[in-house]
Protein backbone atom coordinates (compact mmCIF):
# COMPACT_ATOMS: atom_id res chain seq x y z
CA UNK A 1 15.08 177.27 -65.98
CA UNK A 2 16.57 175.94 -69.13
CA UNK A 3 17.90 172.27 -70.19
CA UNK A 4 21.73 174.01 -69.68
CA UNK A 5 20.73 175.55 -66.47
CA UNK A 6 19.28 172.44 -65.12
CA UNK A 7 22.39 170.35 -66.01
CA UNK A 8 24.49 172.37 -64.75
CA UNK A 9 22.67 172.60 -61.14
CA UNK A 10 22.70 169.03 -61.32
CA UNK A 11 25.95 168.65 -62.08
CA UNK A 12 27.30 170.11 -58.90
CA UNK A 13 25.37 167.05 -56.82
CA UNK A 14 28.24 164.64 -56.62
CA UNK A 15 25.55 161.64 -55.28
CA UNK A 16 23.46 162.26 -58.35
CA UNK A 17 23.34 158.77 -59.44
CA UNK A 18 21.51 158.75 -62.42
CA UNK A 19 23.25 158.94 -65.86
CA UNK A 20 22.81 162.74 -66.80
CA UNK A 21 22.26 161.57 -70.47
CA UNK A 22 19.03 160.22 -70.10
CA UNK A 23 18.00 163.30 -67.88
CA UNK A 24 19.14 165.61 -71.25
CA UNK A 25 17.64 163.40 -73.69
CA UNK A 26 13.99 164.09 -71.30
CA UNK A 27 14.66 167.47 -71.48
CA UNK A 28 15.56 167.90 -74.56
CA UNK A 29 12.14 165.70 -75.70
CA UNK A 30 10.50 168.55 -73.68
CA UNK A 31 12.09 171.04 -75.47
CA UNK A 32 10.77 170.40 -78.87
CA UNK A 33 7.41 170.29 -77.04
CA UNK A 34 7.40 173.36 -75.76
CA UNK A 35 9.96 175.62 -78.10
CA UNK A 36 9.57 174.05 -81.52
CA UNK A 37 5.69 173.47 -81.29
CA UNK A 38 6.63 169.77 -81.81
CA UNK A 39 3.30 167.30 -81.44
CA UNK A 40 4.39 163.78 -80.68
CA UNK A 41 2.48 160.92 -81.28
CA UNK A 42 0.89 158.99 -78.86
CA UNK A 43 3.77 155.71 -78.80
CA UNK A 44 6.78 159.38 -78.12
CA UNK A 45 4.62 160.60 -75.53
CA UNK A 46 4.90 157.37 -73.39
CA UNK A 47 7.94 157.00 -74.11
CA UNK A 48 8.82 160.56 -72.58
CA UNK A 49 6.30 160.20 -69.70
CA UNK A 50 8.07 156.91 -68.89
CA UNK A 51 11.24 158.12 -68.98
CA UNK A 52 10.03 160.95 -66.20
CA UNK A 53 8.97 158.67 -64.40
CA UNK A 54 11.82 156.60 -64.26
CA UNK A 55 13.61 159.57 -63.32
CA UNK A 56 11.49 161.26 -60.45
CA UNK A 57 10.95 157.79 -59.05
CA UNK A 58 14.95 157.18 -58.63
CA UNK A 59 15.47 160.42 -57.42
CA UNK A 60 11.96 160.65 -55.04
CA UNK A 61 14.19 158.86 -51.71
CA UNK A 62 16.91 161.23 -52.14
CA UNK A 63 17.10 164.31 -50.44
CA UNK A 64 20.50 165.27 -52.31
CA UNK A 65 18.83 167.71 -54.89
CA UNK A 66 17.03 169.92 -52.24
CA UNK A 67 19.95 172.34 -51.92
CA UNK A 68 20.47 172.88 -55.49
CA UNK A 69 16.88 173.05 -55.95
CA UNK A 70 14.77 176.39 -55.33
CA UNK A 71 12.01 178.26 -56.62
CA UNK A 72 12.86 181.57 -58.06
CA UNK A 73 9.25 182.78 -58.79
């Protein structure tokens, strides 16, 4: 799936509590990792993995996102 097509999934959860900016701005960061061949240093790369974190922890107790979430593989 892509940044857009996560967003939008998410967007359709009306208890999605977190602020969908800072979910962009992770996947965006991810982005540049994986399409632009970007190589962050080692301070950007915490920075990122902390901001995961922050995001799968707050989400972890909520069982909103199963619906919208599938595997298409």
């Amino acid at each position: 799936m892509t940044t857009d097509e996560i967003l939008a999934r998410v967007s359709r959860v009306p208890s999605f509590s977190l602020p969908r900016d800072d979910l962009r701005a992770l996947l965006e960061a991810c982005d540049l990792v994986k399409f632009a061949g970007m190589r962050p240093d080692r301070e950007e790369a915490l920075i990122v993995a902390q901001r995961a974190e922050k995001l799968v922890r707050a989400t972890a107790a909520s069982s909103t996102l199963a619906p919208f979430v599938r595997d298409d593989r």
